[in-house]
N, C-alpha and C. Protein backbone atom coordinates (compact mmCIF):
# COMPACT_ATOMS: atom_id res chain seq x y z
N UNK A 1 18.36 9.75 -33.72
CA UNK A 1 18.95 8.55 -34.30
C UNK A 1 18.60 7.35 -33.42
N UNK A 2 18.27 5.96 -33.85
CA UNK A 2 18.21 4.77 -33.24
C UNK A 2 19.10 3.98 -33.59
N UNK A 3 19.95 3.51 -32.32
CA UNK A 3 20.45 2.01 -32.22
C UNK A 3 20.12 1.28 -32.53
N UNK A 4 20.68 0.18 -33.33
CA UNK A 4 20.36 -1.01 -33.22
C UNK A 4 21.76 -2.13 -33.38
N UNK A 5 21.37 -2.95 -32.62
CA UNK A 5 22.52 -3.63 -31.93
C UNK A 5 22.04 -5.44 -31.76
N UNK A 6 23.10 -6.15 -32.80
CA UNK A 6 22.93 -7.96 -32.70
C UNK A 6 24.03 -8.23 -32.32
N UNK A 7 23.86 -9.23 -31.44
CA UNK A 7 24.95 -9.70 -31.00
C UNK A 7 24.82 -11.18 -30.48
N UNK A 8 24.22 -12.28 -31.39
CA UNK A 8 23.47 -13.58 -31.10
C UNK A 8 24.51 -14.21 -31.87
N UNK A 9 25.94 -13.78 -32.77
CA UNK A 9 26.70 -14.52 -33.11
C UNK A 9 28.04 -14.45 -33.17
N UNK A 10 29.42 -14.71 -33.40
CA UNK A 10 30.82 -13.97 -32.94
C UNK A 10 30.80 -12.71 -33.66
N UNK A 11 30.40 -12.68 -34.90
CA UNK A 11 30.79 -11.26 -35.33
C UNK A 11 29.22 -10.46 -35.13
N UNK A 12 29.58 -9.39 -34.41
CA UNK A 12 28.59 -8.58 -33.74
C UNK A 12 28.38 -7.09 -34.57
N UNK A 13 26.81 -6.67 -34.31
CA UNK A 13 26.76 -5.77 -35.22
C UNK A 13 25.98 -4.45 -34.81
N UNK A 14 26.40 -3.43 -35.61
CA UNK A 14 25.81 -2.03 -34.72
C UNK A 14 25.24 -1.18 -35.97
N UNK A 15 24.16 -0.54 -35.91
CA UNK A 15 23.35 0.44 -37.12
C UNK A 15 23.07 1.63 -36.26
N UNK A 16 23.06 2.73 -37.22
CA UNK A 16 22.48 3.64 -36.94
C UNK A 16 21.35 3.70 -38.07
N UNK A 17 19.71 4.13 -37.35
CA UNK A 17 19.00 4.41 -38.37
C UNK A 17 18.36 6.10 -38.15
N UNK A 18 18.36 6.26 -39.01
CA UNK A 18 17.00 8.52 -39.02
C UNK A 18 15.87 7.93 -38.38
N UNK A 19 14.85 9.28 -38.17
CA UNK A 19 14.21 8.82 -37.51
C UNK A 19 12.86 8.13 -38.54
N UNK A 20 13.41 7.97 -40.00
CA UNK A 20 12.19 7.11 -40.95
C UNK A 20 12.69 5.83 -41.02
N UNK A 21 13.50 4.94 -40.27
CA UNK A 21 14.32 3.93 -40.31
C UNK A 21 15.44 3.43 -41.48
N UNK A 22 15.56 4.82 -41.92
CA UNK A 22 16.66 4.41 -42.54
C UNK A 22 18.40 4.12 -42.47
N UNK A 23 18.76 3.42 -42.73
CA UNK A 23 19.79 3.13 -42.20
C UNK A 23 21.16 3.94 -42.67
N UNK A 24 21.90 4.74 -41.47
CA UNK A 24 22.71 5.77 -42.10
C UNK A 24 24.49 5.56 -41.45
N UNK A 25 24.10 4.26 -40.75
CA UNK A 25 25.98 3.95 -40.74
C UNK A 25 25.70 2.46 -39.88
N UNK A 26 26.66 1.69 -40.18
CA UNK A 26 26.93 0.23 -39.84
C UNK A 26 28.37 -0.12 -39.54
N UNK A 27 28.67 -1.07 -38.00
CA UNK A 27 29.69 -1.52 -37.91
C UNK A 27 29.61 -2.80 -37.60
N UNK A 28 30.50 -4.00 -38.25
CA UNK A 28 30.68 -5.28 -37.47
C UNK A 28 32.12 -5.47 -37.06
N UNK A 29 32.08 -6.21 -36.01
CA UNK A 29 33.09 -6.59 -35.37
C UNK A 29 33.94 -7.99 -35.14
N UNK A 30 34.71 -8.60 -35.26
CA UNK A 30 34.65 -10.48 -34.59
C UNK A 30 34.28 -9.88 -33.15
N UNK A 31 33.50 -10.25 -32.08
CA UNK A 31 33.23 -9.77 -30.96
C UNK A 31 33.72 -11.05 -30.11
N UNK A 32 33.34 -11.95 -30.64
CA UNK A 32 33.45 -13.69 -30.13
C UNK A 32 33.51 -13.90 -29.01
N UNK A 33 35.06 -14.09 -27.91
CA UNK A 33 33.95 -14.01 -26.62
C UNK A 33 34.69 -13.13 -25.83
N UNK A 34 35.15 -11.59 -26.50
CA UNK A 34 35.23 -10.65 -25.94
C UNK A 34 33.94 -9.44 -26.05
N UNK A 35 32.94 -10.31 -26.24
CA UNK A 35 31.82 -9.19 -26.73
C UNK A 35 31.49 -8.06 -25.51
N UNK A 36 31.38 -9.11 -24.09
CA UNK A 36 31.34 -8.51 -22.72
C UNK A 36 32.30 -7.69 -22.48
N UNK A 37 33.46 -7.82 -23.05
CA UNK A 37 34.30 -6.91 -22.23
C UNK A 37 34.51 -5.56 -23.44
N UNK A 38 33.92 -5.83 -24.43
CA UNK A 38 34.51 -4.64 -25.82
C UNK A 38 33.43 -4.07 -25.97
N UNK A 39 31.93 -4.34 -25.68
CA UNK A 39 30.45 -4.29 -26.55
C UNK A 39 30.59 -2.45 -25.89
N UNK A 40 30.22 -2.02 -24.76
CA UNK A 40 29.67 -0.76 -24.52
C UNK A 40 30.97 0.18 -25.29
N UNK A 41 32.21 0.16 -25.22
CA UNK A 41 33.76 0.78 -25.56
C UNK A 41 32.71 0.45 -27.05
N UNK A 42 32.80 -0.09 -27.80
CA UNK A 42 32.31 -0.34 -29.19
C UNK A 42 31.31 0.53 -29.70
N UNK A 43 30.43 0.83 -28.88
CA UNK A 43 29.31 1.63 -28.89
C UNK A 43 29.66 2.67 -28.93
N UNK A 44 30.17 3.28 -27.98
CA UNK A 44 30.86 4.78 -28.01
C UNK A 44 31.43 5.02 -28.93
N UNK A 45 32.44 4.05 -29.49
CA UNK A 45 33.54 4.76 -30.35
C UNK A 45 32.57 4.74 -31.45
N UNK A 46 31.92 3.65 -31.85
CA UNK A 46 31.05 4.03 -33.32
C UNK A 46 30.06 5.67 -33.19
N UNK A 47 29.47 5.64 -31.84
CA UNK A 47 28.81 6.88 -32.07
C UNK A 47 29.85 7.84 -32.52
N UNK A 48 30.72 8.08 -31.34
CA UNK A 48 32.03 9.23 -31.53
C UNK A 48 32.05 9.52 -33.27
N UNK A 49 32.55 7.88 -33.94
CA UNK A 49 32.82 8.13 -35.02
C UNK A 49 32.08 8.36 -36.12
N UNK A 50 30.53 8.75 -35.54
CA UNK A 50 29.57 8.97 -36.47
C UNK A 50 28.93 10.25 -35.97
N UNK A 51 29.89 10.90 -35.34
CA UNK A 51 29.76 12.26 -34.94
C UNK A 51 28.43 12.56 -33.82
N UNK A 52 28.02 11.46 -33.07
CA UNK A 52 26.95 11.59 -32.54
C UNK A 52 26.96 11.09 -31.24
N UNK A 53 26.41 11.29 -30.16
CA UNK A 53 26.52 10.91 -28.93
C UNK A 53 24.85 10.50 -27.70
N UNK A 54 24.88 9.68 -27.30
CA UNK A 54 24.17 9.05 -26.80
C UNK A 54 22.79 9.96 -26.60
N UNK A 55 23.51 11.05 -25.90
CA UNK A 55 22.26 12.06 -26.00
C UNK A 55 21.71 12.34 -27.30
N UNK A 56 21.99 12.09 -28.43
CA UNK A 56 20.83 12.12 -29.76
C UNK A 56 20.38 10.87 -30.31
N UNK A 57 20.78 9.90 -29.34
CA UNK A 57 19.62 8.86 -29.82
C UNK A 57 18.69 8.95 -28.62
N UNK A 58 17.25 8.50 -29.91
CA UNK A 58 15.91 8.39 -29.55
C UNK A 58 15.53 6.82 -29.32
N UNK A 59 16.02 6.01 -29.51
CA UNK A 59 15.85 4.68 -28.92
C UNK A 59 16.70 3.80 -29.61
N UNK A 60 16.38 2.28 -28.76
CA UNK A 60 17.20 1.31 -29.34
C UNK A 60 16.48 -0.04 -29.86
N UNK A 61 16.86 -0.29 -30.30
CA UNK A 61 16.47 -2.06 -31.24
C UNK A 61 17.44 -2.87 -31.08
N UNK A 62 17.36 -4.07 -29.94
CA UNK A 62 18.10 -5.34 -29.79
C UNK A 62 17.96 -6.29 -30.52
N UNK A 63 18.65 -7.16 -31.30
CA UNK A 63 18.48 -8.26 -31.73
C UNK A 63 18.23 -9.36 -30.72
N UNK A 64 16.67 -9.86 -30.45
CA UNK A 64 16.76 -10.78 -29.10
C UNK A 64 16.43 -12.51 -29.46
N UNK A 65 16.98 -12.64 -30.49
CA UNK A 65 17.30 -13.94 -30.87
C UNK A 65 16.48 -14.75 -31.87
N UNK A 66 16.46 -16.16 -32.34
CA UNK A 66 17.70 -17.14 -31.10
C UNK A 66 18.69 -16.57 -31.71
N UNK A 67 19.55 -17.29 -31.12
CA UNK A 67 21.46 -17.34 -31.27
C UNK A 67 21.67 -17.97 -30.02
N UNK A 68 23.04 -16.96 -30.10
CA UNK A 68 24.37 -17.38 -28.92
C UNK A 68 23.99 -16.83 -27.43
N UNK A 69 23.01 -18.35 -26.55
CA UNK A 69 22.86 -17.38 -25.71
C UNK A 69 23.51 -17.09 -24.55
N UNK A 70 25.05 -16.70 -24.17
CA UNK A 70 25.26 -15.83 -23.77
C UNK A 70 25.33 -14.14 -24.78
N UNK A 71 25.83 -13.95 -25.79
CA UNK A 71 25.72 -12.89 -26.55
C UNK A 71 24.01 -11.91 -26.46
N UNK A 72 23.60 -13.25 -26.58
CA UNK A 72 22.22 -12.38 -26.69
C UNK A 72 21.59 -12.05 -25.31
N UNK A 73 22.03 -12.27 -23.93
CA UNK A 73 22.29 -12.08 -23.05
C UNK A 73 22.79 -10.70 -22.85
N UNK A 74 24.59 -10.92 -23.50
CA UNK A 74 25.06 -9.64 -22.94
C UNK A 74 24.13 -8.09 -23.77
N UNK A 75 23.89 -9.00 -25.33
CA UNK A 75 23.34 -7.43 -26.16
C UNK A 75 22.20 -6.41 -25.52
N UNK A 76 21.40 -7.93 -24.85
CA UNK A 76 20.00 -7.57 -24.44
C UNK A 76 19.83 -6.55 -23.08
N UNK A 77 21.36 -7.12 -22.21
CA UNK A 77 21.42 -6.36 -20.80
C UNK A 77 22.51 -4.74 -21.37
N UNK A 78 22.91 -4.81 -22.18
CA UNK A 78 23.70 -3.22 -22.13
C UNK A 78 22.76 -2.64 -22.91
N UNK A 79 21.83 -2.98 -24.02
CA UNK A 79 20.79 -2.43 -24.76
C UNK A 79 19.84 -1.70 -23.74
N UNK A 80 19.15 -2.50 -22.87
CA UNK A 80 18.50 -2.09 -21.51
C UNK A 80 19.24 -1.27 -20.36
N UNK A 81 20.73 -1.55 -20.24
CA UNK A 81 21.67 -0.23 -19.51
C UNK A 81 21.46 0.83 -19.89
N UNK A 82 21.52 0.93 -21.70
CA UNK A 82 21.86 2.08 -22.11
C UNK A 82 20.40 2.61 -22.21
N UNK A 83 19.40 2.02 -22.47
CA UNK A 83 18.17 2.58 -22.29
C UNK A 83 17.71 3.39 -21.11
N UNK A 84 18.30 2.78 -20.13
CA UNK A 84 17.78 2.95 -18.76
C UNK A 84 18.39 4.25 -18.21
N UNK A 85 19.60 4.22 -18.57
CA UNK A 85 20.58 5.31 -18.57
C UNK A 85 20.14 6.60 -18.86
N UNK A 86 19.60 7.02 -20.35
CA UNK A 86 19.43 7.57 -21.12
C UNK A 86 18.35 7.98 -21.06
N UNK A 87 16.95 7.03 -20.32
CA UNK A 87 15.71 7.18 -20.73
C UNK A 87 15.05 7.11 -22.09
N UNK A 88 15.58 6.38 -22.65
CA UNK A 88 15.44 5.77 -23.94
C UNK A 88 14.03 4.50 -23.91
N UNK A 89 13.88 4.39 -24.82
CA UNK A 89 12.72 3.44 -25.43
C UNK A 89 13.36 1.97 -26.19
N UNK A 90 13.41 0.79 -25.32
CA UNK A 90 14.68 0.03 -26.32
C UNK A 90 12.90 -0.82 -26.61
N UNK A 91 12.94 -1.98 -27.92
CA UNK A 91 12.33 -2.53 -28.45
C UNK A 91 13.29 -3.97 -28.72
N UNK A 92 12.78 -4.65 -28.77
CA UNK A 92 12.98 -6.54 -29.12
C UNK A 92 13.06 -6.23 -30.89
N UNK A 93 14.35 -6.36 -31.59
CA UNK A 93 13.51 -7.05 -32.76
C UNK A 93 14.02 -8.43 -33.27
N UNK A 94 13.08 -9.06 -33.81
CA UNK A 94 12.88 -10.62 -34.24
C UNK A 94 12.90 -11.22 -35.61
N UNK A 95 13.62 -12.17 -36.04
CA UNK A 95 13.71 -12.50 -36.97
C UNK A 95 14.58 -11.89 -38.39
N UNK A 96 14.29 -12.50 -39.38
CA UNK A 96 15.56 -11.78 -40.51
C UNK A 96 15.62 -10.25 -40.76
N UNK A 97 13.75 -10.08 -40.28
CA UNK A 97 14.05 -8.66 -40.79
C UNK A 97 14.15 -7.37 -39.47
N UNK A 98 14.78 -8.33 -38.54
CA UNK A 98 14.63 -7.70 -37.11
C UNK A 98 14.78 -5.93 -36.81
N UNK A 99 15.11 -5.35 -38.29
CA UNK A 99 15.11 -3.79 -38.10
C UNK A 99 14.00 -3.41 -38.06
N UNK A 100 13.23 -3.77 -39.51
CA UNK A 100 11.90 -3.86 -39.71
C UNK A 100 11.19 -3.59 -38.55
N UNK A 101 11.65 -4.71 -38.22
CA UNK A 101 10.81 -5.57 -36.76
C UNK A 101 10.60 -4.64 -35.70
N UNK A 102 12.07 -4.26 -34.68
CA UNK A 102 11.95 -3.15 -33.95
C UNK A 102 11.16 -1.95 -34.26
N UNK A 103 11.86 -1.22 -35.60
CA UNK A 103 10.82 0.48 -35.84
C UNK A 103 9.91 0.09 -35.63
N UNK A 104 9.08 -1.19 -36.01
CA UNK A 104 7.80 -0.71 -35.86
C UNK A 104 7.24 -0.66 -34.47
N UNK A 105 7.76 -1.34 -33.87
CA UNK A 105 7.51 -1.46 -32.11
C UNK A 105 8.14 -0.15 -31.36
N UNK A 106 8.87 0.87 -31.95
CA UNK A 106 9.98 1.79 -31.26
C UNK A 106 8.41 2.90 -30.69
N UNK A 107 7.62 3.27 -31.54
CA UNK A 107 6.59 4.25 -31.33
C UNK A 107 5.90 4.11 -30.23
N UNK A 108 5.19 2.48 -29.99
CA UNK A 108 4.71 1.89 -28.72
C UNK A 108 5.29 1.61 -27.55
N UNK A 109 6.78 1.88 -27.93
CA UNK A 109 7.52 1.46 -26.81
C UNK A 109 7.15 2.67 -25.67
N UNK A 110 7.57 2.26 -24.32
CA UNK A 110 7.26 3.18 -23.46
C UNK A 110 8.98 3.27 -22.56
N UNK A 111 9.52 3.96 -22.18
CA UNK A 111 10.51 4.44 -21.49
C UNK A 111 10.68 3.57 -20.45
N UNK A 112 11.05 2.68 -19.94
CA UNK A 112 11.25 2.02 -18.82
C UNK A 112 10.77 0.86 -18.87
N UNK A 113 10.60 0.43 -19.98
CA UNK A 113 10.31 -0.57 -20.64
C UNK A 113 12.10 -1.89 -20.69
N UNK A 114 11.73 -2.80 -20.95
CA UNK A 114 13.15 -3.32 -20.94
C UNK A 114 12.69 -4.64 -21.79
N UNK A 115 13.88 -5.21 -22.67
CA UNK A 115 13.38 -6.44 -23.51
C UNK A 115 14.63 -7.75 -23.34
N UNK A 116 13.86 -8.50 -23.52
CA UNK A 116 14.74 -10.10 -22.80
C UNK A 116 15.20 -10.58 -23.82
N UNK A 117 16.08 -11.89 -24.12
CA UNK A 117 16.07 -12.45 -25.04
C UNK A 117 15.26 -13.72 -25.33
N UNK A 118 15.14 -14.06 -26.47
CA UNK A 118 14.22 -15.37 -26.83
C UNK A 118 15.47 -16.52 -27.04
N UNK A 119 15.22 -17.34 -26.54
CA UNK A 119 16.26 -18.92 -26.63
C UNK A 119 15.62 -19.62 -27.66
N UNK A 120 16.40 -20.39 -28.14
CA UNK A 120 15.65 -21.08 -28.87
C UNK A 120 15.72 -22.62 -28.61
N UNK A 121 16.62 -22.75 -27.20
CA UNK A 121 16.35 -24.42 -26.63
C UNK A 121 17.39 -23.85 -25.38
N UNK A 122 17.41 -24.45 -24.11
CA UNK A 122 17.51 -24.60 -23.28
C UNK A 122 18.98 -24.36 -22.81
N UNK A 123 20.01 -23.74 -22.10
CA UNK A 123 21.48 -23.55 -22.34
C UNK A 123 21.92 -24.50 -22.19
N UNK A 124 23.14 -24.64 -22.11
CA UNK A 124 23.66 -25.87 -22.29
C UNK A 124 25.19 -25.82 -21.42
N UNK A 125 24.57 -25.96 -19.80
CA UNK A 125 25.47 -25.64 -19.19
C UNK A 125 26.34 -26.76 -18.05
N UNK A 126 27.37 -26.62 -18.47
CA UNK A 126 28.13 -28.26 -17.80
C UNK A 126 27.79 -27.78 -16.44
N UNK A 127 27.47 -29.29 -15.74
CA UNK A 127 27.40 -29.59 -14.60
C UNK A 127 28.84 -29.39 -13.58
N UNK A 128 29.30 -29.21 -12.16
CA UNK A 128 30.23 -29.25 -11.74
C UNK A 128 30.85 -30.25 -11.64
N UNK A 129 32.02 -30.84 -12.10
CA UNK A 129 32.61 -31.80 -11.16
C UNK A 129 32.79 -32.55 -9.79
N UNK A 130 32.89 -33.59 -9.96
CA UNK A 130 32.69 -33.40 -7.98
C UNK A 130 33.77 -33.82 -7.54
């Protein structure tokens, strides 16, 4: 089974696909800006509740933007935990049809591989006070 996991906006989202990319269970969440502290607990319980456990997935597919970029931040770094973890194959996917997108990159992917997110302008982070 493959992960796939967006998380570039408050309500955050999780797929399971077979291994022909079809898609065989879906969860969304409001994640908003508890995504960091709920996202991996989220993961588990959807596998749990889809009777399946980390050890039977064969890789993952991040949604790596644009969006929200801290979200796509946090999706991109536990996507790559759990890869890394696992020895898994995670893949970038891009754009509307970003499932699409990933399978097709999941085959080329190589194990120790890791994927970033794409911004789509610059963060936007207040300066300190002085």
């Amino acid at each position: 089974m493959i992960l796939g996991l967006r998380t570039d906006q408050p309500t955050a989202k999780l797929l399971l696909l077979d291994k022909n990319g079809n898609q065989q269970a879906d969860f969304e969440w409001q994640a908003h800006r508890e995504l960091a502290a709920t996202l991996l607990d989220t993961i588990h319980a959807f596998l749990d509740n889809q009777k399946i456990s980390t050890k039977d997935l064969t890789g993952i597919i991040v949604f790596t933007g644009a969006g929200s970029f801290t979200g796509l931040r946090i999706g991109a770094t536990v996507a790559n935990a759990l890869a890394y973890s696992h020895s898994l194959p995670v893949v970038a996917g891009e754009g509307e049809d970003w499932v699409h997108d990933g399978f097709g990159k999941l085959h080329q992917a190589k194990i120790g591989d890791y994927v970033i997110p794409t911004y789509d302008r610059e963060p936007n982070i207040t300066k300190p006070k002085n």
